[in-house]
Protein backbone atom coordinates (compact mmCIF):
# COMPACT_ATOMS: atom_id res chain seq x y z
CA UNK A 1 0.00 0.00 0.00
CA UNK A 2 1.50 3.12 -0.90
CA UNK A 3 1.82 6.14 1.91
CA UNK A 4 0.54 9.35 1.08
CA UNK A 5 3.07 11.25 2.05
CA UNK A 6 6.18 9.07 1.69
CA UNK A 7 8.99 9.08 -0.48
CA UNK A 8 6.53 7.09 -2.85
CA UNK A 9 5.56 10.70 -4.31
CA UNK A 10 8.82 12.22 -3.96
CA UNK A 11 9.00 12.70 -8.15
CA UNK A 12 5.27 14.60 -7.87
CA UNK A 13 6.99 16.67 -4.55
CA UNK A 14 10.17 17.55 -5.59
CA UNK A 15 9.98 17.31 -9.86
CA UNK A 16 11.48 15.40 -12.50
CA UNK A 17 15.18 15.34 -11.07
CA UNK A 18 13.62 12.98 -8.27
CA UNK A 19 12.96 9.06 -8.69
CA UNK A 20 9.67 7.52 -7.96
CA UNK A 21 10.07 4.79 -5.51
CA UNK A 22 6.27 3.00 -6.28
CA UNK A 23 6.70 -0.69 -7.03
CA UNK A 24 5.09 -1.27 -10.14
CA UNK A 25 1.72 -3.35 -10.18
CA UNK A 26 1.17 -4.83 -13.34
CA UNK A 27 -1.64 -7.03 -11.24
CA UNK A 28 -4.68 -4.91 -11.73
CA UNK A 29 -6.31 -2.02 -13.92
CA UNK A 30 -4.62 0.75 -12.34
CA UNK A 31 -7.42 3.65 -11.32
CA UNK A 32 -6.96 7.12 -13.27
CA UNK A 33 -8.73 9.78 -11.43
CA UNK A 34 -9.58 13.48 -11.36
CA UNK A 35 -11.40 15.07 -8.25
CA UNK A 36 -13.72 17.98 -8.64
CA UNK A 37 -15.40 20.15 -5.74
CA UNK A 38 -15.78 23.12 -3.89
CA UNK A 39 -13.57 24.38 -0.92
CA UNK A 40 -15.24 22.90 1.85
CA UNK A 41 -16.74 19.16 0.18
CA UNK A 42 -14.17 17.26 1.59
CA UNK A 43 -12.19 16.77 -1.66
CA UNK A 44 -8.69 16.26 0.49
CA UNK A 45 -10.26 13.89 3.00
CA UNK A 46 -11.75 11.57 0.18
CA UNK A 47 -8.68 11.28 -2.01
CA UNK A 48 -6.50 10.09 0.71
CA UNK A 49 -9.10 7.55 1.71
CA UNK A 50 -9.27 6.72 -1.92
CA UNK A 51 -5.60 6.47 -2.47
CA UNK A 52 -5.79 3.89 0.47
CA UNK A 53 -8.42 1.74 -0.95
CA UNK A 54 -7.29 1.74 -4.85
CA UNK A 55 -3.49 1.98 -4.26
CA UNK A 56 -3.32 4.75 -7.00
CA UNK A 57 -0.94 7.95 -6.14
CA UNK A 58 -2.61 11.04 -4.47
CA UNK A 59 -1.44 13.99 -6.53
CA UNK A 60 -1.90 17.08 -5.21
CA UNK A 61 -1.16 20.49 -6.44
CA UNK A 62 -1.44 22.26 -3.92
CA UNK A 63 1.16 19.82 -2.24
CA UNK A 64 3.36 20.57 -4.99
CA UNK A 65 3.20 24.41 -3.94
CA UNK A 66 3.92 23.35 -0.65
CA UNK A 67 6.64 21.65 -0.60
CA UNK A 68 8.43 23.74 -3.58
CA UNK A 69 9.25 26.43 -0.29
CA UNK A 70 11.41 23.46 1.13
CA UNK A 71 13.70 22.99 -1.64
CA UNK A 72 17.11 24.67 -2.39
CA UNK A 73 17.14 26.80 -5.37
CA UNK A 74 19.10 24.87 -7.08
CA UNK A 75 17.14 22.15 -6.82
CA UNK A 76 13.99 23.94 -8.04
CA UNK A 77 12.84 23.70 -11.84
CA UNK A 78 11.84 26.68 -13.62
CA UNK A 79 8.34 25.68 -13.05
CA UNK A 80 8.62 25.88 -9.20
CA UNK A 81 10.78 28.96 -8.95
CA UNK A 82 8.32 30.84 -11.11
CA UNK A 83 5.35 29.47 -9.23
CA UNK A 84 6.98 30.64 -5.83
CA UNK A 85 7.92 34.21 -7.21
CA UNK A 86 3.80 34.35 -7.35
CA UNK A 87 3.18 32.92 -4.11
CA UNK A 88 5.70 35.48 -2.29
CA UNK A 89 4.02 38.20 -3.93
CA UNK A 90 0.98 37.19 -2.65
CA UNK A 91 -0.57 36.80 -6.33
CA UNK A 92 -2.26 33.46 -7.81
CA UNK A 93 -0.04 31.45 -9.67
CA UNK A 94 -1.22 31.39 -13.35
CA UNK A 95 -2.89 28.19 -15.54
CA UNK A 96 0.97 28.34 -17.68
CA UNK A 97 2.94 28.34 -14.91
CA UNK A 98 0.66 25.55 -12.95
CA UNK A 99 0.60 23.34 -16.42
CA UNK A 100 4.20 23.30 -16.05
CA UNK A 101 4.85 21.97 -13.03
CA UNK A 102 1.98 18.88 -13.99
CA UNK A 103 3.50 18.67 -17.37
CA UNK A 104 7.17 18.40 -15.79
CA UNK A 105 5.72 15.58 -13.76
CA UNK A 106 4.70 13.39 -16.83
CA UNK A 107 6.08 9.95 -15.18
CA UNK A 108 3.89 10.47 -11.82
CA UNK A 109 0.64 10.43 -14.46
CA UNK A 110 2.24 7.85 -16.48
CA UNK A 111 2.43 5.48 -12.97
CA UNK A 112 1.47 1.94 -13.60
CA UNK A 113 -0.68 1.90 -10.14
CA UNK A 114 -2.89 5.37 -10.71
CA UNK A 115 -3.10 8.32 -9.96
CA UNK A 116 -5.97 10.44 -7.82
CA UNK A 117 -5.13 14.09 -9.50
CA UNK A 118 -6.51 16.22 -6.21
CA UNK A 119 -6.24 20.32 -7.43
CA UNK A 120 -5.78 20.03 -11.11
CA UNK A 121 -7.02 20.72 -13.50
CA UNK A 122 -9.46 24.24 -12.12
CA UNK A 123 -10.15 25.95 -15.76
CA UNK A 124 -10.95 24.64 -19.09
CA UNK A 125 -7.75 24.80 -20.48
CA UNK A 126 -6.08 23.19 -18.18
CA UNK A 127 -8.51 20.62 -18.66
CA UNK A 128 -7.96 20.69 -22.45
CA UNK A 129 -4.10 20.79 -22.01
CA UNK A 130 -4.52 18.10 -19.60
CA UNK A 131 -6.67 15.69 -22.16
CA UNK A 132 -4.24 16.50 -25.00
CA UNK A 133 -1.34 15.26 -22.93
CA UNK A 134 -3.14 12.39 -21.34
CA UNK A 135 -4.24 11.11 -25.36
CA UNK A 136 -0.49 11.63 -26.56
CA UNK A 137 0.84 9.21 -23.93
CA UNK A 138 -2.23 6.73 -24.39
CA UNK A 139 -3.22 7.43 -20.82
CA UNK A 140 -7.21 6.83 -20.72
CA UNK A 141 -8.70 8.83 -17.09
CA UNK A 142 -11.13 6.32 -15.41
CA UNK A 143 -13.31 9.07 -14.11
CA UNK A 144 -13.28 12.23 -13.09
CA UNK A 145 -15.60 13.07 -9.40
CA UNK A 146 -17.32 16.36 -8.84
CA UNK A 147 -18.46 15.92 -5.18
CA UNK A 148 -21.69 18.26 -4.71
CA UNK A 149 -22.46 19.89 -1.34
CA UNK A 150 -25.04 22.99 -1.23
CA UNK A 151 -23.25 26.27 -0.47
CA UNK A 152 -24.94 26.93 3.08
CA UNK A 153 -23.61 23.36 3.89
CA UNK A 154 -20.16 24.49 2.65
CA UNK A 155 -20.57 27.64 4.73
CA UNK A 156 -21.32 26.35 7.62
CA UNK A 157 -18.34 23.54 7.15
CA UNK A 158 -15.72 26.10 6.60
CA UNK A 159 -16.51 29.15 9.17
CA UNK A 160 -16.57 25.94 11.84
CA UNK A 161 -12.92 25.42 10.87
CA UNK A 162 -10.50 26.74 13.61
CA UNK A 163 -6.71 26.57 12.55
CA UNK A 164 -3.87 26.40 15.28
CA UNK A 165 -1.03 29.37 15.01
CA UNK A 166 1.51 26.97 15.52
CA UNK A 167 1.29 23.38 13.88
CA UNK A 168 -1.69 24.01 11.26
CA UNK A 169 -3.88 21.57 12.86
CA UNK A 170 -7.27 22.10 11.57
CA UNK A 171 -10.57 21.30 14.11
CA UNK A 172 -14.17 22.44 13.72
CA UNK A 173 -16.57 23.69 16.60
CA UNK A 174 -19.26 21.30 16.13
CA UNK A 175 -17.83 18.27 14.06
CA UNK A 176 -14.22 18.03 15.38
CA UNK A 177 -13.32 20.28 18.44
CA UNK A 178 -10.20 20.24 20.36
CA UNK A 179 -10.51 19.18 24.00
CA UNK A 180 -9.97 22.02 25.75
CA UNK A 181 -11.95 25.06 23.93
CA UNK A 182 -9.61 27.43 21.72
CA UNK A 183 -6.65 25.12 22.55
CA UNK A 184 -4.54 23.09 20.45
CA UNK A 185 -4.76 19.49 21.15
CA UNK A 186 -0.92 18.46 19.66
CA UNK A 187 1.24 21.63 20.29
CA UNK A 188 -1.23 24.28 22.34
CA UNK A 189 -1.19 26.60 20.19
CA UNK A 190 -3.88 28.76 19.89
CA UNK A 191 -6.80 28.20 17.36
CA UNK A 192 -8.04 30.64 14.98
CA UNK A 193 -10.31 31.19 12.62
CA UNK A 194 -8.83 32.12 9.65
CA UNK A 195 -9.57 34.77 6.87
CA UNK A 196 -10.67 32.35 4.77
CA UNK A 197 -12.75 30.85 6.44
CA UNK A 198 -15.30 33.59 7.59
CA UNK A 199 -18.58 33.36 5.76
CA UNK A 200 -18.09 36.48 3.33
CA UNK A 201 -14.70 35.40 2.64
CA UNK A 202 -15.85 32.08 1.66
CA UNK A 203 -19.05 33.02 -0.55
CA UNK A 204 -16.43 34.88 -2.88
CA UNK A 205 -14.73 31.52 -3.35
CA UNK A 206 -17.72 29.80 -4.10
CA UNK A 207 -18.33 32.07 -7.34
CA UNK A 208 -15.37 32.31 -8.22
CA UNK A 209 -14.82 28.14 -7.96
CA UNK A 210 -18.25 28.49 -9.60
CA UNK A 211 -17.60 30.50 -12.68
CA UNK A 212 -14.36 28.57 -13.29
CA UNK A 213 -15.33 25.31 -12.51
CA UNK A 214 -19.06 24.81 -14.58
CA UNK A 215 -17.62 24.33 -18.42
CA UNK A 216 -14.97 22.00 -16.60
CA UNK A 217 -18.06 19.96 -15.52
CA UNK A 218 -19.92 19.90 -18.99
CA UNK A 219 -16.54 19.32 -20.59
CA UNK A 220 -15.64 15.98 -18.31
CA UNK A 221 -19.82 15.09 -18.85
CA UNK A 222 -19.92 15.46 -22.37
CA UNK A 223 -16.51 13.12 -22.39
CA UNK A 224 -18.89 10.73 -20.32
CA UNK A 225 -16.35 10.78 -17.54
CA UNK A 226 -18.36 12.90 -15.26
CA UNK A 227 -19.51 11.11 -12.17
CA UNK A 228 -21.46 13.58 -9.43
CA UNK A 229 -21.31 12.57 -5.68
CA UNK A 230 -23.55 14.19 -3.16
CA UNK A 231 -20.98 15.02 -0.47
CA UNK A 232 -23.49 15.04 2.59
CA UNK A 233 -22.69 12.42 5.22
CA UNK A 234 -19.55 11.43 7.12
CA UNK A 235 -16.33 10.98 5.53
CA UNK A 236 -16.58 7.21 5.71
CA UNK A 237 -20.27 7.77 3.93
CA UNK A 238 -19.44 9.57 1.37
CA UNK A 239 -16.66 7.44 0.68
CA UNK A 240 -18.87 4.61 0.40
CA UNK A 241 -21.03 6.68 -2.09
CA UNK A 242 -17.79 7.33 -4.14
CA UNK A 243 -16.68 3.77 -4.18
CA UNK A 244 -20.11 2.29 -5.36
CA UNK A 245 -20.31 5.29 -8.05
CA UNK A 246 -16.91 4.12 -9.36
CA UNK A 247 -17.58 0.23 -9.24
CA UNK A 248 -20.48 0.48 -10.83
CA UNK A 249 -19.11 2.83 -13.92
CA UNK A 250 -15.98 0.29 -14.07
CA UNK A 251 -18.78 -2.19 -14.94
CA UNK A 252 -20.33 -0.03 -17.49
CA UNK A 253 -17.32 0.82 -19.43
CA UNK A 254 -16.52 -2.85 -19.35
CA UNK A 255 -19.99 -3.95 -21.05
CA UNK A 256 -19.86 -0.94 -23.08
CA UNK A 257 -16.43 -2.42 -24.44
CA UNK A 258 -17.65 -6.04 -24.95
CA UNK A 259 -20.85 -4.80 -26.84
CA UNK A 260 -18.58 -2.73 -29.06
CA UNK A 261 -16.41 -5.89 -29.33
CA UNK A 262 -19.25 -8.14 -30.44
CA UNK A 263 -20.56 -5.65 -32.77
CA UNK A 264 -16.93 -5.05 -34.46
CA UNK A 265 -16.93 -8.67 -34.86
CA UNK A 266 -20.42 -8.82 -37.16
């Protein structure tokens, strides 16, 4: 079973100048998989429980960001020192400079046990970039999620959230509180609520996830790769939901390609 953050994804973490250290698995249908959803659905929490249960590689984006702070500078690609010149100015990093840094990581999408892509790709050309790449290497996606969740849901989620100062450690008032009130259960640190997390903040995010993310949707549907989860429930529910969604399209696509079989063979 792979770890999700081990050295198994140090070639998605650190670029191409790192080896991947997955063990091939030429046993089973490796899973290809895009995730889809709102700030607030869960997105994070269901790709690592789906990266335990299919095996497939949890690639993040916004992990790549992360860790691209860590690295020398001379161990940096151009990618990643152009995407952190953005981040320290406090601006967005652009759909060019974020392409990059997925195309640079080619082998992590070429992985013979899956990938879960968690983060990418957020506009329609990325997801147009994305397909082009994905069709030169004869890479076929098994689905791509869009976990749904009303926005007063997602509201109410996400102004819950408390952050600590110290150690990042997210809790929630209702859902997941710390045990003493305010208090940081691993480091005591103080818990926040961050700026990003208050309601108006949050509603802007919404449109704007809204207005960038709706032709993504009808491009992955019209593909007939789109598969819609509700994301109300527990973690554990909804990742039953996902499962059974994605079992039951494997099926689909497998009678879809026996019935073209047969009728190739008439």
């Amino acid at each position: 079973m792979n770890k999700s953050n081990g050295k198994d994804r140090a070639a998605w973490l650190q670029g191409p100048s790192a080896q991947c250290e997955v063990a091939p698995d030429n046993s089973k249908i490796p899973w290809r998989i895009v995730l889809l959803g709102a700030p607030g659905v869960g997105k994070g929490t269901q790709a690592d429980l789906l990266h335990q249960r299919l095996g497939a590689c949890h690639l993040s984006t916004g992990d790549v960001f992360r860790a691209a702070g860590s690295r020398s500078e001379c161990e940096q690609s151009p990618a990643m020192k152009e995407a952190l010149g953005y981040m320290r100015r406090g601006e967005l990093v652009p759909d060019s400079t974020v392409w990059e840094l997925v195309r640079e990581r080619l082998a992590c999408l070429q992985c013979s046990v899956g990938f879960i892509l968690d983060g990418f790709p957020r506009t329609l050309g990325q997801a147009e970039s994305l397909k082009q790449l994905l069709d030169s290497e004869g890479i076929t996606l098994s689905a791509v999620l869009s976990y749904e969740l009303a926005a007063g849901e997602i509201v109410a989620r996400l102004s819950g959230r408390r952050t600590c100062e110290k150690c990042k450690a997210v809790y929630h008032v209702t859902e997941r509180p710390p045990q003493v009130e305010g208090c940081c259960d691993r480091c005591e640190g103080k818990l926040i609520l961050r700026e990003d997390d208050r309601p108006e903040a949050i509603k802007v995010r919404l449109e704007t996830y809204e207005r960038s993310t709706a032709p993504l949707i009808e491009f992955y549907r019209k593909l007939g790769l789109l598969v819609q989860v509700a994301a109300t429930g527990t973690p554990d529910q909804i990742f039953d939901r996902t499962v059974s969604e994605l079992e039951s399209r494997r099926i689909q696509v497998f009678a879809h390609k026996l019935w073209s079989a047969e009728e190739n063979r008439r």
